[in-house]
N, C-alpha and C. Protein backbone atom coordinates (compact mmCIF):
# COMPACT_ATOMS: atom_id res chain seq x y z
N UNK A 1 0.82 -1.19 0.00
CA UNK A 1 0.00 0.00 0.00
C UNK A 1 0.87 1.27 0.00
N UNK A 2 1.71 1.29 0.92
CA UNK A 2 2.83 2.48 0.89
C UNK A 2 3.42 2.74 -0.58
N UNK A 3 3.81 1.61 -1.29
CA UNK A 3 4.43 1.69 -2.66
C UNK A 3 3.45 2.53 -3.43
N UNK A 4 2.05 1.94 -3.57
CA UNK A 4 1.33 2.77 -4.69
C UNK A 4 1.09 4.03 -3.89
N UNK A 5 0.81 4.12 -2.61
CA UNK A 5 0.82 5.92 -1.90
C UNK A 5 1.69 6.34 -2.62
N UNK A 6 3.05 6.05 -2.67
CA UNK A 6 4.40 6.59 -2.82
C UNK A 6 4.49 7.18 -4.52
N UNK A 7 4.10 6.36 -5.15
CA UNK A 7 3.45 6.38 -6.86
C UNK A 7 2.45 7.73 -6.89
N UNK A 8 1.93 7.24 -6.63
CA UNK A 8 0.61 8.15 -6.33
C UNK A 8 1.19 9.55 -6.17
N UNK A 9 1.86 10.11 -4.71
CA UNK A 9 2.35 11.26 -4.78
C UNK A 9 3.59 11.34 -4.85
N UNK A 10 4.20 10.90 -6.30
CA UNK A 10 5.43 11.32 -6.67
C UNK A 10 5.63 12.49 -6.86
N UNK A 11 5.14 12.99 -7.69
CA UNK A 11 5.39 14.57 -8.39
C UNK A 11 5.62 15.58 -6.73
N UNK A 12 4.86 15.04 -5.87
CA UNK A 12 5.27 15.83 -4.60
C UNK A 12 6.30 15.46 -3.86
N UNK A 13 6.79 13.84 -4.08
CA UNK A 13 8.10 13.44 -3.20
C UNK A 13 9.08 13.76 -4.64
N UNK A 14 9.37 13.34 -5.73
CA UNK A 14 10.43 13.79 -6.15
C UNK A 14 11.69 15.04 -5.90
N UNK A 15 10.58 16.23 -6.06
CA UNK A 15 11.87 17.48 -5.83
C UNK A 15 12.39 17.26 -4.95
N UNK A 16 12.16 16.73 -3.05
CA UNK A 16 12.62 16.20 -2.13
C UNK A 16 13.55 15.50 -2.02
N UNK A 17 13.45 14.15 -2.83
CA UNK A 17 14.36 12.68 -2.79
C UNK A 17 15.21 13.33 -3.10
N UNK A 18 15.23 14.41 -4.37
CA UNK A 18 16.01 14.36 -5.34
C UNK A 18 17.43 14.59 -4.57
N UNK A 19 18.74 14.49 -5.22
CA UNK A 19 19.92 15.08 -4.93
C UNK A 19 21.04 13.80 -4.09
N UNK A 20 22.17 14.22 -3.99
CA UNK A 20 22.96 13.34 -3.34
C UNK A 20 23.80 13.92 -1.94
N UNK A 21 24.67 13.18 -1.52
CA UNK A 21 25.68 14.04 -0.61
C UNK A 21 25.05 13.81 1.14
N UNK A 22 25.65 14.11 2.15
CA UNK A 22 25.44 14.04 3.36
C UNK A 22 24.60 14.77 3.68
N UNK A 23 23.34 14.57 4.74
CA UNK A 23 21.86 15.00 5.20
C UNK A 23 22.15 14.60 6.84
N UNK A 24 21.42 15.61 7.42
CA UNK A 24 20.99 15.40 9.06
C UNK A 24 19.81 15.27 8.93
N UNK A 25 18.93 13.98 9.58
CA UNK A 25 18.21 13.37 9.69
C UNK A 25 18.18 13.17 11.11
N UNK A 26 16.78 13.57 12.15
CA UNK A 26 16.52 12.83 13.43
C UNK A 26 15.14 12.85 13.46
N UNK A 27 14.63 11.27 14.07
CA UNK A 27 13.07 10.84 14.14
C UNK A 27 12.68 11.66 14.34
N UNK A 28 12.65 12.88 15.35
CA UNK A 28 11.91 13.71 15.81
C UNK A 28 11.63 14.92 14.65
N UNK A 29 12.14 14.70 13.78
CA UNK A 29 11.85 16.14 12.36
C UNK A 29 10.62 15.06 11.85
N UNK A 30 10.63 13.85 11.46
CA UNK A 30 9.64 13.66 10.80
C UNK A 30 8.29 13.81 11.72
N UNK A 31 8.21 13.44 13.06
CA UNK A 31 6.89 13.18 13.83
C UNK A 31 6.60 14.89 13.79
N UNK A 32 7.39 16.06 14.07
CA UNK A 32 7.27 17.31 13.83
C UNK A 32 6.38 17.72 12.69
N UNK A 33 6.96 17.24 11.72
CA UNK A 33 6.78 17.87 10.10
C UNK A 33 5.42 17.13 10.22
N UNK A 34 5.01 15.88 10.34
CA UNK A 34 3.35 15.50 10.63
C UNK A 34 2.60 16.28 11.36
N UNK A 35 3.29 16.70 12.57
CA UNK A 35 2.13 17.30 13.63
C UNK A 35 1.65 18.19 13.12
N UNK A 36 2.85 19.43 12.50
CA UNK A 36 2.70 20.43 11.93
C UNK A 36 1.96 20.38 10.70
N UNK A 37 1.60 19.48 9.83
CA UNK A 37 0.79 19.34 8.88
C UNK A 37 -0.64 19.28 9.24
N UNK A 38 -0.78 18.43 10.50
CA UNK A 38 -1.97 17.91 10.78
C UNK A 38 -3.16 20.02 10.91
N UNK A 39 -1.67 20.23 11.91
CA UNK A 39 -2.04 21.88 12.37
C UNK A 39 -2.23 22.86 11.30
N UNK A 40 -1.46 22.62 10.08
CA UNK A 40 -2.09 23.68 9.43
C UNK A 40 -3.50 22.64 8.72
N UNK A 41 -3.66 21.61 8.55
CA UNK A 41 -4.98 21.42 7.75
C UNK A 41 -6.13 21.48 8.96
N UNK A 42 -6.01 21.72 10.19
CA UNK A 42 -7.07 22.38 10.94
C UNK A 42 -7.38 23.35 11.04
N UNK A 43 -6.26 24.37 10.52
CA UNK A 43 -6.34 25.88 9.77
C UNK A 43 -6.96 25.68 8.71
N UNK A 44 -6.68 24.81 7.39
CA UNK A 44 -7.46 24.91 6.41
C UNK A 44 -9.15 24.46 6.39
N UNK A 45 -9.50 23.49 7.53
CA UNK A 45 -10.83 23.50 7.69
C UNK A 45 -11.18 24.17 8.41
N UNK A 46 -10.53 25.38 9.36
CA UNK A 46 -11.29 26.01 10.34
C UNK A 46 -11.27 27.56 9.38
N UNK A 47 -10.47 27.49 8.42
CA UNK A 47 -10.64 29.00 7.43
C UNK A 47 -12.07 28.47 6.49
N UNK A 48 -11.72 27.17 5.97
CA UNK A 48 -13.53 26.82 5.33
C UNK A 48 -14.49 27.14 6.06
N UNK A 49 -14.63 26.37 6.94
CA UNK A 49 -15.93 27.08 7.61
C UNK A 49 -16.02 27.78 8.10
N UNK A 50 -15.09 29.23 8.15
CA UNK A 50 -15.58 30.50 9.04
C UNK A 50 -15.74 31.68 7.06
N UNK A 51 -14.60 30.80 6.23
CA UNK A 51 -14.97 31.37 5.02
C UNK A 51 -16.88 31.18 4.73
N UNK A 52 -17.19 29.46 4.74
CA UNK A 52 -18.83 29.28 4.12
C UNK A 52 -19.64 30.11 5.08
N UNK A 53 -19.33 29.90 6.75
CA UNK A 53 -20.14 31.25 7.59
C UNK A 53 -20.13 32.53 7.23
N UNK A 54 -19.36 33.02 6.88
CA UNK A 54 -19.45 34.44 6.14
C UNK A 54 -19.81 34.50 5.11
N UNK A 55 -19.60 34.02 4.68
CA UNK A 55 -20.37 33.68 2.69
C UNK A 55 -19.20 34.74 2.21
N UNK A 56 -18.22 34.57 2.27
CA UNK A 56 -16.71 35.79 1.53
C UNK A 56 -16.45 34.54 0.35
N UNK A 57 -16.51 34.64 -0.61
CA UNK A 57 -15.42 34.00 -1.15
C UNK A 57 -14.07 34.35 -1.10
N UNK A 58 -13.76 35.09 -0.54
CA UNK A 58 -12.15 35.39 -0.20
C UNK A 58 -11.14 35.07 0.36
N UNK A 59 -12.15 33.96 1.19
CA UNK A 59 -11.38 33.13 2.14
C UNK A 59 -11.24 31.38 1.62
N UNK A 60 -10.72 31.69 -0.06
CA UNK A 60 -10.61 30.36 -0.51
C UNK A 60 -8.90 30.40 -0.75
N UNK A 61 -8.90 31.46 -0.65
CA UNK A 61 -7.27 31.81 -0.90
C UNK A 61 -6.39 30.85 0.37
N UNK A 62 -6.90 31.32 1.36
CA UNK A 62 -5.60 31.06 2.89
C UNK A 62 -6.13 30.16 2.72
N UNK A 63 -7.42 29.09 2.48
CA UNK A 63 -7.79 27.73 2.87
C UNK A 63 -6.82 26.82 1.65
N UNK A 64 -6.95 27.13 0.62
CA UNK A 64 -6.00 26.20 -0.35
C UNK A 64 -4.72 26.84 -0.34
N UNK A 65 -3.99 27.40 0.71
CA UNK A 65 -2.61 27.57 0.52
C UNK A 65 -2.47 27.05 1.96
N UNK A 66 -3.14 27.04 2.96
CA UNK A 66 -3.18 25.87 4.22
C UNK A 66 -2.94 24.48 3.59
N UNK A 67 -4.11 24.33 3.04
CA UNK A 67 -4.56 22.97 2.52
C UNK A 67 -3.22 22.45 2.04
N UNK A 68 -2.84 23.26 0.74
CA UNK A 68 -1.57 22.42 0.16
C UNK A 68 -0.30 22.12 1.03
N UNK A 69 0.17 23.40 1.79
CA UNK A 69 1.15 23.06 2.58
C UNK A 69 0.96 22.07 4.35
N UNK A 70 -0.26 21.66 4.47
CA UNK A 70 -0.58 20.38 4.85
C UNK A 70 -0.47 19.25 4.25
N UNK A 71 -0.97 19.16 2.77
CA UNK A 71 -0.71 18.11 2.18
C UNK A 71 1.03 17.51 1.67
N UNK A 72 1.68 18.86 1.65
CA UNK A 72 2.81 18.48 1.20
C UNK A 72 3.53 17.66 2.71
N UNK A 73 3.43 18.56 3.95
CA UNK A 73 3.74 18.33 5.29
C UNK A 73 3.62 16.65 5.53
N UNK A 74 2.11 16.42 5.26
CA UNK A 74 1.73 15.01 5.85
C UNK A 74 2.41 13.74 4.72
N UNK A 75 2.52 14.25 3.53
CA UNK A 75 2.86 13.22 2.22
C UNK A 75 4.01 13.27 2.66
N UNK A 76 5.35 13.72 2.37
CA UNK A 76 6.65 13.98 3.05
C UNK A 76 6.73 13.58 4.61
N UNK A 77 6.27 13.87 5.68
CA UNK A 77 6.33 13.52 6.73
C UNK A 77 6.20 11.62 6.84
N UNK A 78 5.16 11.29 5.77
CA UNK A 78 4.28 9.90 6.32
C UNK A 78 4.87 8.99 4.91
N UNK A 79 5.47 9.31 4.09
CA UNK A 79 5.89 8.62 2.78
C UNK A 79 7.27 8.95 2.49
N UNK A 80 7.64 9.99 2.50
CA UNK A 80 9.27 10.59 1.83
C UNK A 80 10.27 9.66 2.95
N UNK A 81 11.11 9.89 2.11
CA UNK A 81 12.34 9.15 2.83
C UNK A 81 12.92 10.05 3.94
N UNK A 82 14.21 9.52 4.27
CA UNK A 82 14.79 10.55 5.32
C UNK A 82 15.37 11.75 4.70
N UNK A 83 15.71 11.83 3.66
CA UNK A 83 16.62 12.86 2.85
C UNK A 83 15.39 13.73 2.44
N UNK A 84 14.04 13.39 2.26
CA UNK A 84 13.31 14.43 1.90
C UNK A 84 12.58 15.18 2.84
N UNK A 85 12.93 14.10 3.71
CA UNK A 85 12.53 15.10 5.34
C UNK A 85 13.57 16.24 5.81
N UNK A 86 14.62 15.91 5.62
CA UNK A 86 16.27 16.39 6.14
C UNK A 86 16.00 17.81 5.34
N UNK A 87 15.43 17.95 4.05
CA UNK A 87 15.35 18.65 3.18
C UNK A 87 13.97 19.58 3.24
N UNK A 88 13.28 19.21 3.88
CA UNK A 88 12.18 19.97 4.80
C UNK A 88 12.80 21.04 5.46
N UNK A 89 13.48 20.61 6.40
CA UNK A 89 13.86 20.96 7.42
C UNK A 89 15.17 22.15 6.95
N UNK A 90 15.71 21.68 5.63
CA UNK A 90 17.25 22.48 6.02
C UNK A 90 18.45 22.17 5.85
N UNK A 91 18.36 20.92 6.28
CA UNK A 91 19.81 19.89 7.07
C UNK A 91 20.13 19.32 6.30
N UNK A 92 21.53 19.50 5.52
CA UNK A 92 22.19 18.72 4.43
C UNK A 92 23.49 18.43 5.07
């Protein structure tokens, strides 16, 4: 199941994997980079529904730029390797 996840969101793990050379990697960046995903997509559903309560369409903007950088957070955090986490973070 992980393999076809992994298929599935390539185009988002590639730029990550990509590259060679020495990386700092510690468990605790990946459980981070999840939490922190989880937190902004409770931003992106708590900007939806205070956007549909107001009836703004204006508030589709911060919800799909939450949204994506949750999705990238949790795909990378829960699928990417260690080097594309390391690369989250910074640490080469």
């Amino acid at each position: 199941m992980k393999e076809l996840l992994r298929k599935l969101f390539a185009p988002i793990l590639r730029p990550f994997e990509a590259g060679e050379g020495a990386f700092s990697y510690k468990k605790s960046h990946r459980t981070i980079l999840v939490a922190v995903g989880c937190l902004f997509l409770v931003l992106s559903v708590g900007g939806l529904v205070a956007a549909i309560m107001a009836g703004q369409l204006s508030g589709a903007l911060p919800v799909v730029v939450f949204f994506v950088v949750a999705l990238v957070c949790v795909v990378v955090g829960g699928l990417g390797s260690d080097r594309a986490v390391a690369k989250i973070w910074g640490n080469r």
